[in-house]
Protein backbone atom coordinates (compact mmCIF):
# COMPACT_ATOMS: atom_id res chain seq x y z
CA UNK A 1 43.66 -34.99 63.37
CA UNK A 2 46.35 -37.14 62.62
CA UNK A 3 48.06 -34.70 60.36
CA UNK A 4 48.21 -31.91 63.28
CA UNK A 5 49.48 -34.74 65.78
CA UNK A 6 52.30 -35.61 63.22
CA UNK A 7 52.70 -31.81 62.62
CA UNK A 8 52.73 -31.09 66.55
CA UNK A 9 55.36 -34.19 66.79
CA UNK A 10 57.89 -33.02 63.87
CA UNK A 11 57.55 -29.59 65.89
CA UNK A 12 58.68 -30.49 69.31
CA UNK A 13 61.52 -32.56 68.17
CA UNK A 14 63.30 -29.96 66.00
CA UNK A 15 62.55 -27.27 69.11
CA UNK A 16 59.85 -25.62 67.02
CA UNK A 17 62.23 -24.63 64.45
CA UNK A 18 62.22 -25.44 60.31
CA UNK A 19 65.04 -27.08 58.89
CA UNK A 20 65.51 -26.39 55.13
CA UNK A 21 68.11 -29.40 53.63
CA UNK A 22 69.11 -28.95 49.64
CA UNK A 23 71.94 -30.55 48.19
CA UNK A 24 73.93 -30.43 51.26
CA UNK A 25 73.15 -27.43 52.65
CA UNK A 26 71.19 -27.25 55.60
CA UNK A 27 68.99 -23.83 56.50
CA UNK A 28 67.29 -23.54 59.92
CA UNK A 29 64.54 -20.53 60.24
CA UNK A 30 61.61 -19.85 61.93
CA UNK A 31 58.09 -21.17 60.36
CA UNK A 32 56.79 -17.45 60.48
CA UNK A 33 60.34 -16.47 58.83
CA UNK A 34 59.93 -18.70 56.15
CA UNK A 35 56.03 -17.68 55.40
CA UNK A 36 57.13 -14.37 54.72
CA UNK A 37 60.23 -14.94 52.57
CA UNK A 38 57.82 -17.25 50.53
CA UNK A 39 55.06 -14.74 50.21
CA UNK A 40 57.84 -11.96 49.37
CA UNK A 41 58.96 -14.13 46.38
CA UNK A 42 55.53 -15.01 45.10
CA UNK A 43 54.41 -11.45 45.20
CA UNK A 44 57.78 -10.14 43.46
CA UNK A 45 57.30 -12.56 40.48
CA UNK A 46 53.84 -11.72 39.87
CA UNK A 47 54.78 -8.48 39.45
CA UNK A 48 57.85 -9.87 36.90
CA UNK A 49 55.51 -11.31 35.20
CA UNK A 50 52.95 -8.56 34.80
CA UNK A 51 55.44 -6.36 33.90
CA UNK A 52 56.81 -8.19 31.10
CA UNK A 53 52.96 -9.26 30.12
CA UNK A 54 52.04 -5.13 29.95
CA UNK A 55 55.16 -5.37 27.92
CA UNK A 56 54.35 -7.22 25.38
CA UNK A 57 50.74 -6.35 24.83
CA UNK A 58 51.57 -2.69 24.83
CA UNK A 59 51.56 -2.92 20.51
CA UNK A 60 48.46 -4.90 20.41
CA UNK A 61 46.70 -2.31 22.98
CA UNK A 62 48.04 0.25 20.72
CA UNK A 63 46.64 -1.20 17.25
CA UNK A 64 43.60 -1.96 19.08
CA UNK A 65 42.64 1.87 20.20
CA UNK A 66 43.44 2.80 16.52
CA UNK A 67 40.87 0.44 14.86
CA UNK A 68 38.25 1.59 17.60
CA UNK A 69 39.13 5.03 16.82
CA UNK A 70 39.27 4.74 12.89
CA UNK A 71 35.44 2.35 13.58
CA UNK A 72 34.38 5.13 15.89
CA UNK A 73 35.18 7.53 12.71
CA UNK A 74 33.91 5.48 10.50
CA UNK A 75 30.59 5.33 11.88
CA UNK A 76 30.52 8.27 12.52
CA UNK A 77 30.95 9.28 8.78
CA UNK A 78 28.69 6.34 8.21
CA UNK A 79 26.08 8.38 10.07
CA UNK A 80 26.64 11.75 8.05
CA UNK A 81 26.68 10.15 5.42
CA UNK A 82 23.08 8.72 5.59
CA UNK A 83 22.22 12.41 6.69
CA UNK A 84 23.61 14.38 3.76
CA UNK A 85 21.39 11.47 1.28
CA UNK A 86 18.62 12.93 2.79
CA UNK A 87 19.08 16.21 1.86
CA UNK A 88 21.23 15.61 -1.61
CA UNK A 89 23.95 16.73 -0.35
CA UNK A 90 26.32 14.42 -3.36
CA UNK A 91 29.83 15.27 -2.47
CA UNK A 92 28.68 14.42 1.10
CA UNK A 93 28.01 11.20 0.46
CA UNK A 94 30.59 10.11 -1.09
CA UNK A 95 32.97 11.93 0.93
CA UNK A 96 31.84 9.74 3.91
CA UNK A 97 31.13 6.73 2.02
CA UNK A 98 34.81 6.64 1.56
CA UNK A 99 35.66 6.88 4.89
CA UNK A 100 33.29 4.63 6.31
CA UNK A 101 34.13 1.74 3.68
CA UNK A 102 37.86 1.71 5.14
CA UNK A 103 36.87 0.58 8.52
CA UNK A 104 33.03 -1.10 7.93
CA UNK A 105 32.51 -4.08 6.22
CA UNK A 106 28.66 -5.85 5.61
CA UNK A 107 26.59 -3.32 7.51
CA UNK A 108 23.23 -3.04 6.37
CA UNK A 109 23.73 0.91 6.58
CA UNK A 110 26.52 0.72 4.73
CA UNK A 111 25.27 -0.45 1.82
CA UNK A 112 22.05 1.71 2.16
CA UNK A 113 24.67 4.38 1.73
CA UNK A 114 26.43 3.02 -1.03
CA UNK A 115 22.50 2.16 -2.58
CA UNK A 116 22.35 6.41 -2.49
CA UNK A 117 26.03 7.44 -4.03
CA UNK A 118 24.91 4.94 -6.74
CA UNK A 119 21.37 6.48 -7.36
CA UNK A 120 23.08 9.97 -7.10
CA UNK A 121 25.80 8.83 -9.72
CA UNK A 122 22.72 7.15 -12.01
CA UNK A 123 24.92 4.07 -12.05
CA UNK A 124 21.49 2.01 -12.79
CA UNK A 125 23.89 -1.02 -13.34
CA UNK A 126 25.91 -0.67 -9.97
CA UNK A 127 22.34 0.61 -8.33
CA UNK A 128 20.49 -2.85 -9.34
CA UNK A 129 23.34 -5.04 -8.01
CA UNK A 130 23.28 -3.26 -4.17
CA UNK A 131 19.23 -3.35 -4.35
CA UNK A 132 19.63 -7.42 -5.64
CA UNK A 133 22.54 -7.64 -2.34
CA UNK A 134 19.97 -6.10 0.01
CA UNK A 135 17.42 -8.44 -1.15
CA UNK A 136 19.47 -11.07 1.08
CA UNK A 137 19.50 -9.04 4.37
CA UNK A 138 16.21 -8.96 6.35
CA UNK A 139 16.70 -5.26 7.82
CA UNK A 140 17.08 -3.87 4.12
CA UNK A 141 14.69 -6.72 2.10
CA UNK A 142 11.36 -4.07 2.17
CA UNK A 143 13.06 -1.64 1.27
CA UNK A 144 14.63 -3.42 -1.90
CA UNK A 145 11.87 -4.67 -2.99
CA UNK A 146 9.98 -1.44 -3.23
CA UNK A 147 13.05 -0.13 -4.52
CA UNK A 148 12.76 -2.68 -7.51
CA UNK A 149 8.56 -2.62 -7.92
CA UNK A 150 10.04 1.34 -8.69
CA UNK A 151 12.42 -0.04 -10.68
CA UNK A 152 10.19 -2.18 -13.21
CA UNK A 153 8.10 0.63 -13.23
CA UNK A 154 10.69 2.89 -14.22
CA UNK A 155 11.71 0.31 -17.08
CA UNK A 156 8.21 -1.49 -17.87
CA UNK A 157 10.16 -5.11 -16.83
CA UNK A 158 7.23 -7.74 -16.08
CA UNK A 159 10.13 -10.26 -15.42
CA UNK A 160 12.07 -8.19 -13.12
CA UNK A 161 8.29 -7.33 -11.31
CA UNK A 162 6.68 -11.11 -10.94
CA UNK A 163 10.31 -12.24 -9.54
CA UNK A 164 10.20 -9.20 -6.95
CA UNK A 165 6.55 -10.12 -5.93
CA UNK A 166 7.75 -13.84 -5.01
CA UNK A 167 10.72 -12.33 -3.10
CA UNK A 168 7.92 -10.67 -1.12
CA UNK A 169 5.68 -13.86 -0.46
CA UNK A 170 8.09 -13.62 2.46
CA UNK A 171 5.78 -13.07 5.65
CA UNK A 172 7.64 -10.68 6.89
CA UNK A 173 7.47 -8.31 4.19
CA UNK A 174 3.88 -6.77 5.01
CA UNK A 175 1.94 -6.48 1.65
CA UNK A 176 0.64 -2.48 2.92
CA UNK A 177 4.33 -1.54 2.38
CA UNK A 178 4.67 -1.72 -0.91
CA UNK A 179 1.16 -2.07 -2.38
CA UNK A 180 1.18 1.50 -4.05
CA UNK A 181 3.93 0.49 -6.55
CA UNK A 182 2.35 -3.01 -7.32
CA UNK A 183 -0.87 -1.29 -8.39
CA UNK A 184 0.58 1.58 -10.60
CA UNK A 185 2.77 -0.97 -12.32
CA UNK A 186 -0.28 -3.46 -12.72
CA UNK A 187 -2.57 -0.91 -13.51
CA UNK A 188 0.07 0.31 -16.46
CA UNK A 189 1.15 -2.86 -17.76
CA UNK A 190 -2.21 -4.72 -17.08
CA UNK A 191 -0.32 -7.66 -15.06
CA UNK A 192 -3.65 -8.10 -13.16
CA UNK A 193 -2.92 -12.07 -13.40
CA UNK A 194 0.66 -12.25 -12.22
CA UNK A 195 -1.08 -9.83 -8.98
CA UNK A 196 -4.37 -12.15 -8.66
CA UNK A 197 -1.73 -15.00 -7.89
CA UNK A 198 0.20 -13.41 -5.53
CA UNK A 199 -2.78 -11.64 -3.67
CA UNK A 200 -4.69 -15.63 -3.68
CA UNK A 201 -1.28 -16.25 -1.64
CA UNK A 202 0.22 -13.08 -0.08
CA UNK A 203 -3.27 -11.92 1.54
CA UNK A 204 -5.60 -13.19 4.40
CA UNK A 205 -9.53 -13.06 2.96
CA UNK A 206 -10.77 -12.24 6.42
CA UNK A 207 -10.03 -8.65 6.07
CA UNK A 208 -12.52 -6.45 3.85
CA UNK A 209 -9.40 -4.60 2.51
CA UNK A 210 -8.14 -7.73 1.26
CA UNK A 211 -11.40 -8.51 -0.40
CA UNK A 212 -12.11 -5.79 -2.08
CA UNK A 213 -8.21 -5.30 -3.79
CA UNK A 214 -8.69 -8.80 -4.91
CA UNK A 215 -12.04 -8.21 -6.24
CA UNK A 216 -10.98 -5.17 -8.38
CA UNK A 217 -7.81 -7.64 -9.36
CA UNK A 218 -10.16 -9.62 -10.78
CA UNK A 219 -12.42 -7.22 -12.58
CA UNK A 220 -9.35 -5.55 -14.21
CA UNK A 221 -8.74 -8.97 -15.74
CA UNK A 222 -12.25 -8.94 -16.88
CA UNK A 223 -12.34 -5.78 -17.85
CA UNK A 224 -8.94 -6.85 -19.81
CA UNK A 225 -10.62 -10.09 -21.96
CA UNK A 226 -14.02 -7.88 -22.37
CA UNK A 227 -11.66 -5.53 -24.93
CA UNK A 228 -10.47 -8.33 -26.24
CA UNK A 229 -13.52 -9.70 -27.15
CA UNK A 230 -13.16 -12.71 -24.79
CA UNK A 231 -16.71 -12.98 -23.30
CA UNK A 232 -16.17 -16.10 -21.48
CA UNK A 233 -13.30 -15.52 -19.64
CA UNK A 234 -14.46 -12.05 -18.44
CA UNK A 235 -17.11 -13.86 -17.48
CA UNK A 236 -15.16 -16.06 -15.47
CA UNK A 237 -13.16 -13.69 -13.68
CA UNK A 238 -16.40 -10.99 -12.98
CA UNK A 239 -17.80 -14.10 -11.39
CA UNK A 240 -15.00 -14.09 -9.17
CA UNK A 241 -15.04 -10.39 -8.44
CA UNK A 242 -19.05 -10.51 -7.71
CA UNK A 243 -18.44 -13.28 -5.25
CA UNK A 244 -15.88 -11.04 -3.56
CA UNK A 245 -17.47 -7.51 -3.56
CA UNK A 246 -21.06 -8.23 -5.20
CA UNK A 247 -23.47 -5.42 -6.10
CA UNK A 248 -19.73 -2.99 -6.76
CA UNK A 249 -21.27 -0.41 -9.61
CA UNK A 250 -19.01 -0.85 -11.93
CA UNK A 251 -19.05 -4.52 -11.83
CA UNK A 252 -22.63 -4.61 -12.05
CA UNK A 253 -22.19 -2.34 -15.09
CA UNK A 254 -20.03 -4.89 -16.87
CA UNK A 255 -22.25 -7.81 -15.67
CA UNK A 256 -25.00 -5.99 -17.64
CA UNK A 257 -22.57 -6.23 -21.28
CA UNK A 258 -21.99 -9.67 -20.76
CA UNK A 259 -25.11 -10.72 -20.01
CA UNK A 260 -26.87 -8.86 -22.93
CA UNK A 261 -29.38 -10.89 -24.83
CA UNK A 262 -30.06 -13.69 -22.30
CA UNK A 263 -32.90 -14.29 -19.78
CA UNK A 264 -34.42 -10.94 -19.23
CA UNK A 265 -36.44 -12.04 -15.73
CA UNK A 266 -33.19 -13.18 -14.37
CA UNK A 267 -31.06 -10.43 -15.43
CA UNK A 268 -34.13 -8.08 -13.97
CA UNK A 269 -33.70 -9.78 -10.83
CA UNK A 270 -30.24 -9.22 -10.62
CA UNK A 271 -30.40 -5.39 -11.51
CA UNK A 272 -33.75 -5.65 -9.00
CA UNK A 273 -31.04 -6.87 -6.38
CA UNK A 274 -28.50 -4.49 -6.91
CA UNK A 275 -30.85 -1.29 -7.02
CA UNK A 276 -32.09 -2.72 -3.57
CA UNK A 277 -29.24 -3.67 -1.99
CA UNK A 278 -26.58 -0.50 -3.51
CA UNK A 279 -28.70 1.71 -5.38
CA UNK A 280 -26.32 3.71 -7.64
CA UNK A 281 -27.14 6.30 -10.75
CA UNK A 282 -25.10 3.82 -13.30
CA UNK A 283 -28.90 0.99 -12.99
CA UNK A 284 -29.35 3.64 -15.94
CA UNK A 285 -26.08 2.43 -17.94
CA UNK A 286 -26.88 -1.35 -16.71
CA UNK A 287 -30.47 -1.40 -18.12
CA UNK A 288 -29.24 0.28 -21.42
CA UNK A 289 -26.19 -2.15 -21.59
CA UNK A 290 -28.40 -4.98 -20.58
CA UNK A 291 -31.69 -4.55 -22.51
CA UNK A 292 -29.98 -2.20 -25.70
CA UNK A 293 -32.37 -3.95 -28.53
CA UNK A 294 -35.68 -3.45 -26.66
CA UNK A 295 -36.94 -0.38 -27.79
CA UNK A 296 -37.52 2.47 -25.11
CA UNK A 297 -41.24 1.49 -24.22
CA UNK A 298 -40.36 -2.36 -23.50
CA UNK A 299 -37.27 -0.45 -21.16
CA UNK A 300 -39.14 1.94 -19.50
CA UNK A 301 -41.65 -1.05 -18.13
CA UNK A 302 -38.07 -2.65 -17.48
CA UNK A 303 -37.21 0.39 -15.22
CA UNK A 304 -40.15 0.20 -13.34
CA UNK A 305 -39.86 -3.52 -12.40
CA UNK A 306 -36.37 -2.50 -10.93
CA UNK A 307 -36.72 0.61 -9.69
CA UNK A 308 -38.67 -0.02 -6.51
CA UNK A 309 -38.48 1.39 -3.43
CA UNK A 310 -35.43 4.33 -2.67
CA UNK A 311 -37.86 7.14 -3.40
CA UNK A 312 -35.80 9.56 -1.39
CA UNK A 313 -32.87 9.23 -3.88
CA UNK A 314 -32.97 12.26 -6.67
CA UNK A 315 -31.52 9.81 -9.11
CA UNK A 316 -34.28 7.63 -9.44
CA UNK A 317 -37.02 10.09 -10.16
CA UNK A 318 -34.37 11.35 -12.91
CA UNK A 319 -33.57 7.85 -14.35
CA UNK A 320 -37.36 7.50 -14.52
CA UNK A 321 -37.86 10.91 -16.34
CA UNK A 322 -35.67 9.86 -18.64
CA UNK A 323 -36.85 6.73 -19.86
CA UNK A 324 -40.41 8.14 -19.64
CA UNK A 325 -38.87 10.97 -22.20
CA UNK A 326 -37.36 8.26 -24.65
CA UNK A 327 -41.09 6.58 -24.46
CA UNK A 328 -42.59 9.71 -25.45
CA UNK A 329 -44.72 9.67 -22.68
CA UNK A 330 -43.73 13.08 -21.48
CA UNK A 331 -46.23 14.52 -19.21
CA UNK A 332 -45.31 12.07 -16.47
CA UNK A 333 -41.85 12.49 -17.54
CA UNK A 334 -41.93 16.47 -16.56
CA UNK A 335 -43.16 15.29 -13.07
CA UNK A 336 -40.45 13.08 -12.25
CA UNK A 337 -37.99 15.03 -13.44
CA UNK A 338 -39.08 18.07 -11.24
CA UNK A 339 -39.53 15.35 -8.54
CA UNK A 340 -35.91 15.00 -9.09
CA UNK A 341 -35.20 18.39 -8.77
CA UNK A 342 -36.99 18.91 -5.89
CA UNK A 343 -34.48 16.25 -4.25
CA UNK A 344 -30.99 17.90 -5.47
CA UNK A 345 -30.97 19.99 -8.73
CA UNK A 346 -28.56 18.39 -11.69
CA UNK A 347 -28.38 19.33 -15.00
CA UNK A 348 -29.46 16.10 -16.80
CA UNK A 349 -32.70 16.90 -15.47
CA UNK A 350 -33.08 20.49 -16.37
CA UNK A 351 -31.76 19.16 -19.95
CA UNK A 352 -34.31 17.27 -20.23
CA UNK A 353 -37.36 19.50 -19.29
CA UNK A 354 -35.80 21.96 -21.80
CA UNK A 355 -35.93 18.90 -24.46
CA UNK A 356 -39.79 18.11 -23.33
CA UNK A 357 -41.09 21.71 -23.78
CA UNK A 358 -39.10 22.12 -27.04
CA UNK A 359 -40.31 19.24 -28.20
CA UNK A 360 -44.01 20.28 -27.30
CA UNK A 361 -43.89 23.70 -28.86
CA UNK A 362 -44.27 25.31 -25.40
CA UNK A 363 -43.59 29.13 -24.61
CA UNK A 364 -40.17 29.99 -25.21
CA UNK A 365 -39.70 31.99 -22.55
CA UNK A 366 -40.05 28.46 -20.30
CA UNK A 367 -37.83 26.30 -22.65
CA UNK A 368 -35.26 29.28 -22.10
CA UNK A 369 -35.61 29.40 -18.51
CA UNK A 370 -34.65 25.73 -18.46
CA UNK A 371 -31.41 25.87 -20.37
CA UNK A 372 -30.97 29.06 -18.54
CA UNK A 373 -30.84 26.82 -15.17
CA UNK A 374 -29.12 24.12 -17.38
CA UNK A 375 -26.40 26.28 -17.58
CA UNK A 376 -26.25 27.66 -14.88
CA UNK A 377 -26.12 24.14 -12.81
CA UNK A 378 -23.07 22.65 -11.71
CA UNK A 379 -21.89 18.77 -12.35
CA UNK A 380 -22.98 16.53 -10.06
CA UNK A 381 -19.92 14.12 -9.49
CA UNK A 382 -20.63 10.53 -8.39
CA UNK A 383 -16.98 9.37 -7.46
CA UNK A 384 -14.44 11.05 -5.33
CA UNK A 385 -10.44 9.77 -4.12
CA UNK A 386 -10.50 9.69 -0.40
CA UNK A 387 -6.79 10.43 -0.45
CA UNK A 388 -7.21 13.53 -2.89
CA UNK A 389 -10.40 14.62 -3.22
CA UNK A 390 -9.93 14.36 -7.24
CA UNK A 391 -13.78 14.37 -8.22
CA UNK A 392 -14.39 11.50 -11.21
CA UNK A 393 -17.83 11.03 -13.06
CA UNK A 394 -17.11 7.48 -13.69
CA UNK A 395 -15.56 5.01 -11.08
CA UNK A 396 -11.79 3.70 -11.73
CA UNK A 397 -9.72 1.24 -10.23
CA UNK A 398 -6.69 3.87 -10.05
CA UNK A 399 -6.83 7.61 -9.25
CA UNK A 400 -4.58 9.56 -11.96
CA UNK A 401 -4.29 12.37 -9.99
CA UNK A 402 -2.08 10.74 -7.11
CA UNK A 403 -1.57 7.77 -8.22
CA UNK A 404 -3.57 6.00 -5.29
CA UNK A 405 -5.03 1.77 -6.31
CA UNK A 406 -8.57 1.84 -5.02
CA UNK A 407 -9.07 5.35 -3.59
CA UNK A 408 -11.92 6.31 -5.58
CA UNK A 409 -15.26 6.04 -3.75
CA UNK A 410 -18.84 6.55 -4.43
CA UNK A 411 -20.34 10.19 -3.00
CA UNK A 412 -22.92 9.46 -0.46
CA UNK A 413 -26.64 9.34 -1.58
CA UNK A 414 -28.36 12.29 -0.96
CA UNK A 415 -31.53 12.77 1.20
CA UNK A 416 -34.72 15.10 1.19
CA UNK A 417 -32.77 17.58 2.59
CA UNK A 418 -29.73 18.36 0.06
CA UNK A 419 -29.64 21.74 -1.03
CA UNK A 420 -27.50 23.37 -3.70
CA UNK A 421 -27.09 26.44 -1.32
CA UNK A 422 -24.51 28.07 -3.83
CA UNK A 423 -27.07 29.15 -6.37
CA UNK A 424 -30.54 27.80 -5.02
CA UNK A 425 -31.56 26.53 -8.19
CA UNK A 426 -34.59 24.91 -7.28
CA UNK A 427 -35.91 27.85 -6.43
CA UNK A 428 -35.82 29.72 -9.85
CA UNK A 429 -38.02 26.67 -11.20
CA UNK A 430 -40.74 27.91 -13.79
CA UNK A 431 -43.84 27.51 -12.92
CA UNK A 432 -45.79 25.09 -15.31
């Protein structure tokens, strides 16, 4: 308030008129007169000043549209150039590499693209340096250390192999990605124990998955000290698999060889277990393994101990007809097998009712029907990959035929009504 008073004051004595005094010169104007001329001169020196601003910045507008237009080239060569690696298109490639590499610097597609001109080239030295580079950039890290599990494959390095599996402890590298390549090199270079240390580490035991890889892990290390002669530590580690994946065929199959010669009623518990619990054709190979200085009698009452119950299975009445063949005892052996028969034709059993009326001087004309049908019968195959459909007769931790770790799966049992519909064997049986 007292500013407009003052204001109001100054006003009436000058006669409402502004008085401009500099240096001896006096100026008298109207307020609204002077407004204007100071509004006029603000307004022409900002546009001075722009002016000359533009001015100057015109070169470094100029440079700057070039280096977006040589990045918008370069990426776009960057792009065709990851294209053309797809297809193998070489001169491609490089063409656009060098283009890109002008403009781009530390792009994680870049160096994918210089990762393919160096494969293309089979510059393995240049080639290992970019996948060891990519190893320090998250986006890329996966695929590096796949790239290198390939690598040690490739070259048989176990060094090179156990450093790339620590690189991957990382928990962001997800163990499904490159599990393929850690099996195929374990499974050729038997580095089962550099792989059971990572797996004890990498893996979570709550999935079944998980389990069962480890399991197998540990059996192949078993399996690896059983060749070697090294009972107790393929002991040690089957212990391991068993508590992992117990009753597993072809653990229970090497249980039975390294437990040969001790306590027959606990081993015949066991094997009692296992037939209960996963019955499987191999309780044949474990009891033989097992119990291979009894003599056949002192087996066959071994067989019967174990095989109780699963009379719907073919392969038990066979197992039994077999036994009861070695024992001589061959009448009840012919009923079994044909039992057997009954439940899905195989040729082990016609085999042996050939053998049994050879072997009892009976009419040719049945022994020759038999190997007739014996012939005639197609393999039974107990294992089959899930990812192939390669048929195996014994189980294996790897499937050769697409190179698959733990693919290879037990055929279902077969029930009362299984049929060979192909050739109806069963119904060409002599009659006895």
């Amino acid at each position: 308030m007292t500013l407009i008073s003052s204001l109001a004051m100054w006003f009436s004595n000058n006669d409402g008129k502004l008085i401009i005094e500099w240096f001896g010169w006096q100026v008298t104007t109207s307020p609204a007169l002077f407004l204007s001329l100071l509004l006029s001169l603000i307004f022409i020196l900002y546009i001075i000043i722009s002016f000359i601003v533009n001015l100057i910045n015109i070169p470094r507008k100029t440079l700057k549209k070039l280096k977006e237009k040589k990045i918008i080239n370069a990426t776009e060569a960057l792009n065709n150039g990851i294209i053309a690696s797809f297809y193998g298109n070489k001169e491609g490639i490089l063409k656009n590499l060098n283009i890109a590499k002008k403009s781009l610097t530390n792009l994680p597609l870049l160096t994918l693209l210089e990762l393919q001109n160096s494969i293309y080239k089979g510059d393995q030295n240049n080639t290992f340096i970019l996948l060891t580079k990519m190893l320090d950039i998250d986006i890329l890290k996966p695929l590096a250390i796949k790239s290198l599990i390939s690598y040690s494959i490739k070259n048989k390095d176990k060094e090179l192999f156990n450093n790339v599996l620590n690189k991957s402890l990382d928990k962001k590298i997800d163990f499904a990605w490159i599990k393929r390549g850690v099996f195929h090199f374990c499974y050729e270079n038997k580095n089962w124990k550099e792989l059971s240390i990572y797996l004890e580490k990498k893996i979570s035991f709550k999935s079944k998955f998980n389990k069962e890889i480890l399991s197998i892990t540990y059996y192949q290390m078993a399996l690896d000290y059983y060749f070697v002669d090294n009972f107790e530590k393929a002991n040690f580690f089957l212990q391991k698999a068993l508590k992992l994946n117990k009753y597993f065929p072809p653990f229970m199959e090497l249980y039975s060889k390294l437990n040969k010669g001790k306590s027959n009623r606990e081993i015949i518990k066991v094997l009692k277990n296992y037939w209960l619990k996963n019955p499987n054709p191999n309780i044949e190979k474990c009891i033989d393994y097992a119990f291979e200085k009894n003599n056949n009698l002192s087996k066959l009452k071994i067989v019967t101990k174990v095989l109780i119950h699963n009379n719907d299975l073919y392969f038990k009445h066979l197992i039994l007809g077999k036994f009861k063949y070695k024992a001589k005892i061959w009448g009840s052996s012919k009923s079994d097998l044909k039992k057997s028969i009954n439940f899905r034709p195989s040729k082990d059993a016609y085999y042996y009712l050939y053998k049994i009326e050879r072997d009892l001087n009976s009419s040719k004309n049945i022994s020759e029907e038999f190997r007739k049908l014996y012939n005639n019968c197609s393999n039974i195959s107990l294992w089959r990959c899930f990812n192939c459909n390669a048929s195996y007769d014994n189980w294996a931790s790897f499937c050769q035929s697409c190179n698959t770790f733990n693919s290879i799966n037990n055929i279902s049992k077969n029930s009362n009504n299984y049929i060979y519909e192909e050739n109806n064997l069963e119904k060409n049986l002599p009659i006895l």
